[in-house]
Each structure stands twice: as C-alpha cells, then as structure tokens.
PDB file of N, CA and C in Angstrom:
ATOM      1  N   UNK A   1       0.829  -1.177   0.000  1.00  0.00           N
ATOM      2  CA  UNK A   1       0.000   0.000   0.000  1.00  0.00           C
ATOM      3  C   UNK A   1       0.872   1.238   0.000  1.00  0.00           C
ATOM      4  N   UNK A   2       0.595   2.379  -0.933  1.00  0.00           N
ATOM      5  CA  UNK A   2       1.203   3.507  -0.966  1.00  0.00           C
ATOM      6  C   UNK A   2       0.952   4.109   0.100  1.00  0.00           C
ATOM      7  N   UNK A   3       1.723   4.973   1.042  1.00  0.00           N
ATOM      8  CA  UNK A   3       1.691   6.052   1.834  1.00  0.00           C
ATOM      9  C   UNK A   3       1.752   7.359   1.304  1.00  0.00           C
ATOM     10  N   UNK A   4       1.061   8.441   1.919  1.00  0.00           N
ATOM     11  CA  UNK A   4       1.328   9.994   1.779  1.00  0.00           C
ATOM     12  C   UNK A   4       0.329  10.430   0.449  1.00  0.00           C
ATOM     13  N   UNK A   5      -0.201   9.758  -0.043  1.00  0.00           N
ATOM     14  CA  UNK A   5      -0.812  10.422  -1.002  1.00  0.00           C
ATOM     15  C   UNK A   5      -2.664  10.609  -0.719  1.00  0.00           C
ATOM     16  N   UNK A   6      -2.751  11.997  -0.919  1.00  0.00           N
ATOM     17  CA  UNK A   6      -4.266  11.858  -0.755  1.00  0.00           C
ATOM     18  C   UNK A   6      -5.256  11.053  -1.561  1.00  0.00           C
ATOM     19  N   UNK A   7      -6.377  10.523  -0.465  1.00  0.00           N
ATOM     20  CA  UNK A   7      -7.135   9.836  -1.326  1.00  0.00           C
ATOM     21  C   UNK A   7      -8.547  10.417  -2.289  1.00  0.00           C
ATOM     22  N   UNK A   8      -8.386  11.803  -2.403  1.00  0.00           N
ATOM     23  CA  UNK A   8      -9.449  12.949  -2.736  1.00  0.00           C
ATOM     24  C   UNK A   8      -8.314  13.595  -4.197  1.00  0.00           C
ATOM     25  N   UNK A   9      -8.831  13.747  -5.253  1.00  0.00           N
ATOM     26  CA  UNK A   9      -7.713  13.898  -6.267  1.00  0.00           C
ATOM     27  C   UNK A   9      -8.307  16.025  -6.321  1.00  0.00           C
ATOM     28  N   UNK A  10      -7.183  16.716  -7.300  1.00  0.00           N
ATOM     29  CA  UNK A  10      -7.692  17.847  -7.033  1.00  0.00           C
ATOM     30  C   UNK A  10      -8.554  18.287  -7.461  1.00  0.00           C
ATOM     31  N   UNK A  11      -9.482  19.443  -7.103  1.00  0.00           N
ATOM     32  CA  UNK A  11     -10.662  19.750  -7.539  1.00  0.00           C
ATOM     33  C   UNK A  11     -10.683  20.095  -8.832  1.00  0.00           C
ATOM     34  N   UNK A  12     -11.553  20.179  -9.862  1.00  0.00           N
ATOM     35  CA  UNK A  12     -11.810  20.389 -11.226  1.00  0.00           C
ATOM     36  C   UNK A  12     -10.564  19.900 -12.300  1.00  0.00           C
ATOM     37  N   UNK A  13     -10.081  18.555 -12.059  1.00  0.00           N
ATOM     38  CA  UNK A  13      -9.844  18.095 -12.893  1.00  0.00           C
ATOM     39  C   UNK A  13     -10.966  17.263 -13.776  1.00  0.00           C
ATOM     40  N   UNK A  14     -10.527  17.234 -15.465  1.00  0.00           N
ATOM     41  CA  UNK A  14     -11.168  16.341 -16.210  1.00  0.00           C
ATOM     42  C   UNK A  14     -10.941  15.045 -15.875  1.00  0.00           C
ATOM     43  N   UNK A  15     -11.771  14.439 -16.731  1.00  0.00           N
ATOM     44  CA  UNK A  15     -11.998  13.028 -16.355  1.00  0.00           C
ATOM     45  C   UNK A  15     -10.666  11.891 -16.571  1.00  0.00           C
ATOM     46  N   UNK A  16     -10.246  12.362 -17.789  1.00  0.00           N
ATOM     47  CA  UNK A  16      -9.089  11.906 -18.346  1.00  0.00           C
ATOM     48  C   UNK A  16      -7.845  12.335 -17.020  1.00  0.00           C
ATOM     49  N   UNK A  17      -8.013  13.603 -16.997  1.00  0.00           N
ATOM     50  CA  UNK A  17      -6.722  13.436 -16.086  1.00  0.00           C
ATOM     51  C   UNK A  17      -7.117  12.809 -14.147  1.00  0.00           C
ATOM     52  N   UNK A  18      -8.176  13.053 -14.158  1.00  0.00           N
ATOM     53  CA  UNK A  18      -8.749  12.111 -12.952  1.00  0.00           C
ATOM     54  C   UNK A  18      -8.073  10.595 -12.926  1.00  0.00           C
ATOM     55  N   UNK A  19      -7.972   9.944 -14.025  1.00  0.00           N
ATOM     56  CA  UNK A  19      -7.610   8.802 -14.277  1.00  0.00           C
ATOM     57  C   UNK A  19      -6.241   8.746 -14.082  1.00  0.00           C
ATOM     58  N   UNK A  20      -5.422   9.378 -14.969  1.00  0.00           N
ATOM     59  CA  UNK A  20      -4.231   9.221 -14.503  1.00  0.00           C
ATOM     60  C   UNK A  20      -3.802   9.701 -13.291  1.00  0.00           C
ATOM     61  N   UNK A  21      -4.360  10.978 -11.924  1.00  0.00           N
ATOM     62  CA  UNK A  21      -4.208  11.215 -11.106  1.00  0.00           C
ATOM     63  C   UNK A  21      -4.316  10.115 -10.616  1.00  0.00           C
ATOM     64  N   UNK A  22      -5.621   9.061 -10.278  1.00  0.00           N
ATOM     65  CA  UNK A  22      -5.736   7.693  -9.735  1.00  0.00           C
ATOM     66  C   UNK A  22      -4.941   6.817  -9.682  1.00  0.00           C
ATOM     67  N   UNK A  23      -4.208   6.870 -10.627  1.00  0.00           N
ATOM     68  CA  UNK A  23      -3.154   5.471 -10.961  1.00  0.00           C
ATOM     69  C   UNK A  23      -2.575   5.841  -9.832  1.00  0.00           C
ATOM     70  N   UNK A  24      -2.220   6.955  -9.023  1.00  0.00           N
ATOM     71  CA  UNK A  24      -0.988   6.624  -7.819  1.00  0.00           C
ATOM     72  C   UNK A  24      -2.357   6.411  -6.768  1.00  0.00           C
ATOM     73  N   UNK A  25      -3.055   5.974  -7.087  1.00  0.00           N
ATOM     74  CA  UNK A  25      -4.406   6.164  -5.731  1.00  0.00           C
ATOM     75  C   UNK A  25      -3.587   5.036  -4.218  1.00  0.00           C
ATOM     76  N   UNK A  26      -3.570   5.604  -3.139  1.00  0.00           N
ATOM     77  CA  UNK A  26      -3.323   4.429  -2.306  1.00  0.00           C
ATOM     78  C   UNK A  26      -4.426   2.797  -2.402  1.00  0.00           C
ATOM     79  N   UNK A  27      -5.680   2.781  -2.679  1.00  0.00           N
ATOM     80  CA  UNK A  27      -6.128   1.866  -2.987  1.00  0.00           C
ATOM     81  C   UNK A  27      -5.686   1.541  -4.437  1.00  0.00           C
ATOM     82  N   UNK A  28      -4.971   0.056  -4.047  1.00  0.00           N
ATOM     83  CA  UNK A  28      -4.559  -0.656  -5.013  1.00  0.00           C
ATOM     84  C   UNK A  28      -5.661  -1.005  -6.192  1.00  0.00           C
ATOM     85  N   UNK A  29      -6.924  -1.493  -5.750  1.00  0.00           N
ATOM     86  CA  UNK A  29      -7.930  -2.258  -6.430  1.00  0.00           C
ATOM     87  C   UNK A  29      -8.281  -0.096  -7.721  1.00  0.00           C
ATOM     88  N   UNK A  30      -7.994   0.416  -7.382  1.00  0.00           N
ATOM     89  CA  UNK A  30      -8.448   1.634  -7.822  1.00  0.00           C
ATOM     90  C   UNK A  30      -7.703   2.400  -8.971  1.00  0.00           C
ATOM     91  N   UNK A  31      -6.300   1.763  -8.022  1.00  0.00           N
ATOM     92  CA  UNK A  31      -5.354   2.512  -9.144  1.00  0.00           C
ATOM     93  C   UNK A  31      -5.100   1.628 -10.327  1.00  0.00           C
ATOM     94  N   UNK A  32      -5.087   0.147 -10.001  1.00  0.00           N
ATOM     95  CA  UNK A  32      -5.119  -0.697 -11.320  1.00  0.00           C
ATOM     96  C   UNK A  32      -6.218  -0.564 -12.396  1.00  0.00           C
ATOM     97  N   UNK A  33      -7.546   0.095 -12.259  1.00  0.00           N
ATOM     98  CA  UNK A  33      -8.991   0.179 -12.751  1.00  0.00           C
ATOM     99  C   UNK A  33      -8.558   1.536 -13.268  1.00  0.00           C
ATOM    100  N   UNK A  34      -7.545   2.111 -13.238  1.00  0.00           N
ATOM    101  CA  UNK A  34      -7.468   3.622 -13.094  1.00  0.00           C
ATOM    102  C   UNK A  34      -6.238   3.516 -14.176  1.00  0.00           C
ATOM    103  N   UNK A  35      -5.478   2.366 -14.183  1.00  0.00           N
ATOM    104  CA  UNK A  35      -4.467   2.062 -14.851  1.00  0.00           C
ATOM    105  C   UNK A  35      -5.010   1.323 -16.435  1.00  0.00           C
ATOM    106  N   UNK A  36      -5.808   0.918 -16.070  1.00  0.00           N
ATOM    107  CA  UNK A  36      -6.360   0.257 -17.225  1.00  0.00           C
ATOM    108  C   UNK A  36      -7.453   1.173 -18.054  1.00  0.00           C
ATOM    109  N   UNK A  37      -8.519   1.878 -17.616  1.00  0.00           N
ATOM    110  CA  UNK A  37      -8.807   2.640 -18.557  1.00  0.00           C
ATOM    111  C   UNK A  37      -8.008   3.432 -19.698  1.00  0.00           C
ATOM    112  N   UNK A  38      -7.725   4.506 -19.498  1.00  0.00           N
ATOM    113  CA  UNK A  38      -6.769   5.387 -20.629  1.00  0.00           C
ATOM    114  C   UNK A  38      -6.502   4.378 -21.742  1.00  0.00           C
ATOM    115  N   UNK A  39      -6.065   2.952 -21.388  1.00  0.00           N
ATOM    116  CA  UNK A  39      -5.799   1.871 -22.809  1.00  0.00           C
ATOM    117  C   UNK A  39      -7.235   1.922 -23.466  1.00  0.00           C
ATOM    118  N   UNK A  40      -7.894   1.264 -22.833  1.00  0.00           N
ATOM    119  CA  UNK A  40      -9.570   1.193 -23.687  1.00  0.00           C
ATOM    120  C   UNK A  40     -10.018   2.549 -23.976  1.00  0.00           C
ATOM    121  N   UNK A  41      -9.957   3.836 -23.460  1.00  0.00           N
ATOM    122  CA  UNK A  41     -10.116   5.030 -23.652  1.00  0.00           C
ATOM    123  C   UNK A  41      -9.385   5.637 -24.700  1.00  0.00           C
ATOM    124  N   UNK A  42      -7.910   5.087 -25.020  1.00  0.00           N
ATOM    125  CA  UNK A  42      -7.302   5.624 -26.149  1.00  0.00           C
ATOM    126  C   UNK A  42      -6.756   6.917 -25.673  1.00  0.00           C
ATOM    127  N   UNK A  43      -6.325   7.176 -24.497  1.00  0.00           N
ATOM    128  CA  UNK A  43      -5.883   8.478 -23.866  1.00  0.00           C
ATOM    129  C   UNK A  43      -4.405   8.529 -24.190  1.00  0.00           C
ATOM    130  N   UNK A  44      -3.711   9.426 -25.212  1.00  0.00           N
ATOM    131  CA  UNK A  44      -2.582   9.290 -25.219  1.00  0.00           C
ATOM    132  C   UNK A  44      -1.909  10.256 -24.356  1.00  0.00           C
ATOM    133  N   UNK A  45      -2.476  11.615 -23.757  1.00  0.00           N
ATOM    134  CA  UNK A  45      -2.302  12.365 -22.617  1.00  0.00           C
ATOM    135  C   UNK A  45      -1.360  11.241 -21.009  1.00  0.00           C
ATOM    136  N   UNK A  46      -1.973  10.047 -21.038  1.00  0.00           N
ATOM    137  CA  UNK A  46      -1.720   9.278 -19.971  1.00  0.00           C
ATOM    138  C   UNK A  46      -0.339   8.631 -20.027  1.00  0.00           C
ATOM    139  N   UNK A  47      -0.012   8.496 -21.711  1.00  0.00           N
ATOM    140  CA  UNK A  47       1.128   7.488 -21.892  1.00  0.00           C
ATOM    141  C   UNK A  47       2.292   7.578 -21.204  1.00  0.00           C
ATOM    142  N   UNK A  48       2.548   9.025 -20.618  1.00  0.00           N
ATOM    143  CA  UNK A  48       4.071   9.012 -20.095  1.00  0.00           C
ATOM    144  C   UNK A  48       3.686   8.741 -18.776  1.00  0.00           C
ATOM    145  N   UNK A  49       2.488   9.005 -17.924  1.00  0.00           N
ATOM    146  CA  UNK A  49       2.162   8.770 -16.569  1.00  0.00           C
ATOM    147  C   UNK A  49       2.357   7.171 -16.684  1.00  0.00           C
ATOM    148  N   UNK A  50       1.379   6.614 -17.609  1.00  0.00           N
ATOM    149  CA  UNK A  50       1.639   5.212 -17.367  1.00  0.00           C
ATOM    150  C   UNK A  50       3.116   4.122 -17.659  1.00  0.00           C
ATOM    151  N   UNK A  51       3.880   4.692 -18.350  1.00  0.00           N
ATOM    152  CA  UNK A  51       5.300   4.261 -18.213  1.00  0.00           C
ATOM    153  C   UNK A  51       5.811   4.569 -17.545  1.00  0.00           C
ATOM    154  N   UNK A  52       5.709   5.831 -16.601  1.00  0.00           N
ATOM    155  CA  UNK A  52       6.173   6.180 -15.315  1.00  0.00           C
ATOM    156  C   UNK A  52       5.727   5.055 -14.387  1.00  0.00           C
ATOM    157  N   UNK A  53       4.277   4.383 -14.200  1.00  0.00           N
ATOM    158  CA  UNK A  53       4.005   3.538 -13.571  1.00  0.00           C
ATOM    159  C   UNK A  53       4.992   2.195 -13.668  1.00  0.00           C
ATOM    160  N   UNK A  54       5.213   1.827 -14.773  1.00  0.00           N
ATOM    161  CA  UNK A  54       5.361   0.418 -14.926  1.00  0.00           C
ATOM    162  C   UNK A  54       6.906   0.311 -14.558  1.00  0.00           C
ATOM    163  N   UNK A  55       7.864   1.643 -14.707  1.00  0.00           N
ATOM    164  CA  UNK A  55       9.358   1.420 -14.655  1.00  0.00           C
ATOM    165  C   UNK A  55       9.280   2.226 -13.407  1.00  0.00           C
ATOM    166  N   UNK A  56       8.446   2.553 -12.330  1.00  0.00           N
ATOM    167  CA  UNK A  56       8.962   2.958 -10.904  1.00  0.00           C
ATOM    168  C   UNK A  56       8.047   2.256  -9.943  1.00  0.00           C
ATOM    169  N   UNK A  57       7.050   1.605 -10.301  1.00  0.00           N
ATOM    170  CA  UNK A  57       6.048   0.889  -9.515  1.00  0.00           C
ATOM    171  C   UNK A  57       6.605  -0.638  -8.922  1.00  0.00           C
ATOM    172  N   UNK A  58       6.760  -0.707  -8.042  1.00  0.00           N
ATOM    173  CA  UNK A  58       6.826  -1.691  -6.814  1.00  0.00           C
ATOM    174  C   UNK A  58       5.570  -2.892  -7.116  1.00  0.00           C
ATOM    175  N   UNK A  59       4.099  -2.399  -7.084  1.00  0.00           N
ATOM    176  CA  UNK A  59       3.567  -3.616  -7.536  1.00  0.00           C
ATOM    177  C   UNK A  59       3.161  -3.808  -9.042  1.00  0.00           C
ATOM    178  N   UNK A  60       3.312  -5.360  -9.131  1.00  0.00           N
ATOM    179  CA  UNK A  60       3.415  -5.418 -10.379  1.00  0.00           C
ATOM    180  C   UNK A  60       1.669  -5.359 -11.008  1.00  0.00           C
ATOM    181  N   UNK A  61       1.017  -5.979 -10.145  1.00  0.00           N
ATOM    182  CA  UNK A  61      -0.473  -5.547 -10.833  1.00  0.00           C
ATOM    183  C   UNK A  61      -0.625  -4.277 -11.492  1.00  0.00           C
ATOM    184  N   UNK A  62      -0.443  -3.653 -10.504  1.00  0.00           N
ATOM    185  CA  UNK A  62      -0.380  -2.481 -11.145  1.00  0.00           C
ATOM    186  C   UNK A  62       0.502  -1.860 -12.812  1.00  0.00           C
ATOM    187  N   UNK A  63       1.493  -2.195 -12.539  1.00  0.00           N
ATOM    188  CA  UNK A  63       2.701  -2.167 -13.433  1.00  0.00           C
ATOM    189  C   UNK A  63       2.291  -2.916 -14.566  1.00  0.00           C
ATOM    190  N   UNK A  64       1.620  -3.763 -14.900  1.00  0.00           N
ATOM    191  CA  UNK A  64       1.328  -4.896 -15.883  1.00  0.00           C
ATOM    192  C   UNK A  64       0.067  -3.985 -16.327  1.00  0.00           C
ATOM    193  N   UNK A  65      -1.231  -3.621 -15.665  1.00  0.00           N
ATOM    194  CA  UNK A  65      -2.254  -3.078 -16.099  1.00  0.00           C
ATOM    195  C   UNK A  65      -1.935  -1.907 -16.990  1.00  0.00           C
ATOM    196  N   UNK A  66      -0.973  -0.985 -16.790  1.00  0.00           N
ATOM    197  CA  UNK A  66      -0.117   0.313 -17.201  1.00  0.00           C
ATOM    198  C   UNK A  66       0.389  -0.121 -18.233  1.00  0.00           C
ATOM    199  N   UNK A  67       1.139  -1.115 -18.435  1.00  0.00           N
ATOM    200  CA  UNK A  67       1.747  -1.452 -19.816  1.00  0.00           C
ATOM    201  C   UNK A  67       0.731  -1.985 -20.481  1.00  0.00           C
ATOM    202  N   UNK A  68      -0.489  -2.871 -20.050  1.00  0.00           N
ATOM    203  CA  UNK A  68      -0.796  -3.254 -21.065  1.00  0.00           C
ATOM    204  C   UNK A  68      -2.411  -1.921 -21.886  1.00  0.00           C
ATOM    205  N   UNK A  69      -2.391  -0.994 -21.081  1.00  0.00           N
ATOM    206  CA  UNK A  69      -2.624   0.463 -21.464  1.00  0.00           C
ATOM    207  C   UNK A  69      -1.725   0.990 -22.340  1.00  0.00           C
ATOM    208  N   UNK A  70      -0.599   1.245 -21.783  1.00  0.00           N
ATOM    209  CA  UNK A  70       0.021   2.000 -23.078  1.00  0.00           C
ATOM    210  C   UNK A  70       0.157   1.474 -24.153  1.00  0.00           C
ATOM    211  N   UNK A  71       0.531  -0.098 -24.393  1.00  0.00           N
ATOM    212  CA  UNK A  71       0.562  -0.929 -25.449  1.00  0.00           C
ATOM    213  C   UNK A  71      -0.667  -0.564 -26.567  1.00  0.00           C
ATOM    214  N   UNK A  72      -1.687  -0.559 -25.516  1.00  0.00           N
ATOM    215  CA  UNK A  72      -3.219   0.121 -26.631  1.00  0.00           C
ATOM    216  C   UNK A  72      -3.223   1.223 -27.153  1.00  0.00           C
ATOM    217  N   UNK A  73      -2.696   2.173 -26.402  1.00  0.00           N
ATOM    218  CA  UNK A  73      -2.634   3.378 -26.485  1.00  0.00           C
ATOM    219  C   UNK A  73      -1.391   3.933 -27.633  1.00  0.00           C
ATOM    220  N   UNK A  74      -0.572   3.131 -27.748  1.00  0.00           N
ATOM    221  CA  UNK A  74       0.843   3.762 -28.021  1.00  0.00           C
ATOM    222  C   UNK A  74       1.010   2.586 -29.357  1.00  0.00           C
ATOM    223  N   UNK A  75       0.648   1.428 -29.282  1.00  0.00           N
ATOM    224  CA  UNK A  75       0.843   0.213 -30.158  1.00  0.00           C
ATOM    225  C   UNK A  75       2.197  -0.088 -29.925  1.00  0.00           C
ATOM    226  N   UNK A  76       2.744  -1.736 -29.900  1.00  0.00           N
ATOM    227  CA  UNK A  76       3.538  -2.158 -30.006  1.00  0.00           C
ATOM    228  C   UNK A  76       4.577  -2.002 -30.828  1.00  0.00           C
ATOM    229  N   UNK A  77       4.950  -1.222 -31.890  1.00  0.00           N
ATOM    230  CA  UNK A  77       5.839  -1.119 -32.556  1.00  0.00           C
ATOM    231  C   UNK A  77       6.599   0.365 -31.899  1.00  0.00           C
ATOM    232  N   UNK A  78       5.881   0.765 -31.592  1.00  0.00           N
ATOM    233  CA  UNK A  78       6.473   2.640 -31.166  1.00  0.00           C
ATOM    234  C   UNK A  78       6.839   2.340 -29.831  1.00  0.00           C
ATOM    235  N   UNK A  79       5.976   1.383 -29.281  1.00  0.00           N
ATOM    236  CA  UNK A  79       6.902   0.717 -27.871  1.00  0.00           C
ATOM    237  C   UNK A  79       7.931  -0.431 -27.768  1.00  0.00           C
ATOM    238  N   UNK A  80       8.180  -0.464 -28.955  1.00  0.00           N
ATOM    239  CA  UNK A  80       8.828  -1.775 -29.244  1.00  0.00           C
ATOM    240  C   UNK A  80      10.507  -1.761 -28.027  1.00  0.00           C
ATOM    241  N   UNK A  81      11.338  -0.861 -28.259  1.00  0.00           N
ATOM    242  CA  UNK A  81      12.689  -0.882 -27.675  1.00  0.00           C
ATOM    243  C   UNK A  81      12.156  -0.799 -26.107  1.00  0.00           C
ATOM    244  N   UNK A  82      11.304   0.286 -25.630  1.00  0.00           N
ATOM    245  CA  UNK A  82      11.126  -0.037 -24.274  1.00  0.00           C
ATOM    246  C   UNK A  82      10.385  -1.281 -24.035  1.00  0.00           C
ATOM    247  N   UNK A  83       9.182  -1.772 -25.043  1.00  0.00           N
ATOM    248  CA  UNK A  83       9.332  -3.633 -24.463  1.00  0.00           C
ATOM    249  C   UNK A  83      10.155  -4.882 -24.255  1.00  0.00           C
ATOM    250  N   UNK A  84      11.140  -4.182 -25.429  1.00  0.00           N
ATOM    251  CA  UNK A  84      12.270  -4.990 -24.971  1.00  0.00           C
ATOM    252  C   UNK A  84      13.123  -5.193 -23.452  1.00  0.00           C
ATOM    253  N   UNK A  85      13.256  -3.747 -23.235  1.00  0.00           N
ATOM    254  CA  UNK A  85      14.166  -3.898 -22.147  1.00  0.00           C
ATOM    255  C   UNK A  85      13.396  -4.149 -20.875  1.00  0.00           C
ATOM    256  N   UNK A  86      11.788  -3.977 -20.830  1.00  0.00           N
ATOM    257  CA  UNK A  86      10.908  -5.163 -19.797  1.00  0.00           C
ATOM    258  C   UNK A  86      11.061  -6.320 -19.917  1.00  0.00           C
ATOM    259  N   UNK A  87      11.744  -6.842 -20.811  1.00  0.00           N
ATOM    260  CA  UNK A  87      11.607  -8.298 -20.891  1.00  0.00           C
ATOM    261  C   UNK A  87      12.739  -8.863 -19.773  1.00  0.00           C
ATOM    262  N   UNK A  88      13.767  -7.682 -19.157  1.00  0.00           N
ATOM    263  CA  UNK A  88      14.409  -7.990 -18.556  1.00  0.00           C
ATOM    264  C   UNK A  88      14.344  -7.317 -17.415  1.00  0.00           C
ATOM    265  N   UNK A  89      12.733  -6.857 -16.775  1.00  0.00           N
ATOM    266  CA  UNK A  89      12.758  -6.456 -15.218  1.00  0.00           C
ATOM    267  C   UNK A  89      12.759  -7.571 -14.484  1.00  0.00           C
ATOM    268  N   UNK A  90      13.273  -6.827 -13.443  1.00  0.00           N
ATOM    269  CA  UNK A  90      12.778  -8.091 -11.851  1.00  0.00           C
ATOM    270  C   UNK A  90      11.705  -8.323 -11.209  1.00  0.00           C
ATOM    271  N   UNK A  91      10.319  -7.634 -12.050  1.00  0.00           N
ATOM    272  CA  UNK A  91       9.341  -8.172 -11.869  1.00  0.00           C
ATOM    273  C   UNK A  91       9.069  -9.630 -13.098  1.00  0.00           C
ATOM    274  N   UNK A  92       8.457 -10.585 -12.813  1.00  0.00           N
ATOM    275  CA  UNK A  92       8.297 -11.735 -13.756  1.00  0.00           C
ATOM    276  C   UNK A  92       7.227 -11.248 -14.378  1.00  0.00           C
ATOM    277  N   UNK A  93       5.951 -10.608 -13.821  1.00  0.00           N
ATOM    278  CA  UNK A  93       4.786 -10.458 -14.192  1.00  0.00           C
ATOM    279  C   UNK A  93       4.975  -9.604 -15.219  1.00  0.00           C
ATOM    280  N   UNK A  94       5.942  -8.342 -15.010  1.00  0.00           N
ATOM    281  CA  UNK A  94       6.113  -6.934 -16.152  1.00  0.00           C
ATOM    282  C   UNK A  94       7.366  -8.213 -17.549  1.00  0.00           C
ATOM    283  N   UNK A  95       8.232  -9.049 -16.942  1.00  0.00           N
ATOM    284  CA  UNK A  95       8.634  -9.557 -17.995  1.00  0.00           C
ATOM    285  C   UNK A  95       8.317 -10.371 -18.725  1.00  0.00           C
ATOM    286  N   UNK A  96       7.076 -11.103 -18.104  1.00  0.00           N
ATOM    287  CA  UNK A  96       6.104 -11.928 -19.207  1.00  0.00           C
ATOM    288  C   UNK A  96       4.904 -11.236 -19.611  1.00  0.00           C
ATOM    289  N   UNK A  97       4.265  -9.903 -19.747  1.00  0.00           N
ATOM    290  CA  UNK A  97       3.645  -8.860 -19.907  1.00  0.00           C
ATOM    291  C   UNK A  97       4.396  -8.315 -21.703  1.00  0.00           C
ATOM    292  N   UNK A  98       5.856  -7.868 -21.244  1.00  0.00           N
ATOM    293  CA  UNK A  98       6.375  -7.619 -22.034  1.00  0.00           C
ATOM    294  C   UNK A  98       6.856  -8.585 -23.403  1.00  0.00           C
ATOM    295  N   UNK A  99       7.317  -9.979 -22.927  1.00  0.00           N
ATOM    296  CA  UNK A  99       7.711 -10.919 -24.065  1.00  0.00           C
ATOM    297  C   UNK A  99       6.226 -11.295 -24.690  1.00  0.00           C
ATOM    298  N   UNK A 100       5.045 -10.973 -24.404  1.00  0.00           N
ATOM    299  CA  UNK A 100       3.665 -11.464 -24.723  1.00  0.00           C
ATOM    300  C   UNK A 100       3.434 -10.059 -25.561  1.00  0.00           C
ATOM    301  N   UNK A 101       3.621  -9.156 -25.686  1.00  0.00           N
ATOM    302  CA  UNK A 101       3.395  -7.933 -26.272  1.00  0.00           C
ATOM    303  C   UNK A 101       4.461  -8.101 -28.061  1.00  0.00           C
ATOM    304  N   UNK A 102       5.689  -8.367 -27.190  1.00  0.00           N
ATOM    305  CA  UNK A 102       6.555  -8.749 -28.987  1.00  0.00           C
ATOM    306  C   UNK A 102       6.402 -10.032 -30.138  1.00  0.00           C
ATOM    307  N   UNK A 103       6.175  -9.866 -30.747  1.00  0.00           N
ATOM    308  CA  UNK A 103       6.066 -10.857 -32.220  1.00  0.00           C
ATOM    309  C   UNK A 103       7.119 -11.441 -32.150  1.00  0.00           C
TER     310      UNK A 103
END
C-alpha cells in the first residue's frame, strides 16, 4: 500500500486526467482500474504517466495493467525498444507482460 498520497484527487480536474491522477491512488484495487482505462479510452495524454508507472512501480499488478494500457494506447511497434528492455525487469509479471506484447 502507498503512503502519503491523498485519497481525494484535485478539484476540477477532467476526467481523463482524474484517471491518470488515480493510478498513484493508495487503494490498489483503484489505481489498477485507473491504470487500465486510458488503454480502452485511447488516452494518449496518460502514456508518459503510465510508463512512469510500470518502470517505478513496486507492484506489479499495477505495473502490468499500465503497460498493457500504453501498449493500446501507443501500439507495439512505437513501444517496441522499451518492451524490450521489460523483458528484462525483476518483476516476472512486467517480464512476461512484455515478451507477450513482442512478435
């Protein structure tokens, strides 16, 4: 569980950026739901928040939901060199996330 971050995001943000504010939500179950929209949404505003997730995030649920967002968002070929070098984190989940994303 994250510490220090409020669980109230700031007032009059849009919806889109509501979402990516969420991804650091201390509820886990929230920020992964929060991680995964923007992919089905097609939010490319989110893409650098969510690679921020996946290469500084501690859990991998999370981290896996984020990549497999940006992957939608961004397509596999334009992410191609940074999927590569997931194929070699020390999470298993982000490195079989990643070898499942390359052809």
């Amino acid at each position: 569980m994250r510490c220090g971050r409020p669980v109230e995001g700031p007032p009059g943000l849009r919806f889109d950026d509501q979402l990516v504010w969420t991804v650091g939500h201390p509820d886990a179950d929230r920020a992964v739901l929060a991680a995964q929209t923007p992919g089905a949404r097609r939010v490319a505003a989110a893409l650098a928040a969510l690679r921020r997730v996946v290469d500084e995030d501690r859990d991998p649920y999370l981290a896996v939901a984020a990549l497999r967002s940006a992957i939608a968002i961004a397509g596999r070929e334009e992410l191609r060199d940074w999927l590569e070098q997931l194929t070699h984190s020390e999470s298993f989940m982000v490195r079989e996330a990643a070898q499942r994303a390359l052809p």
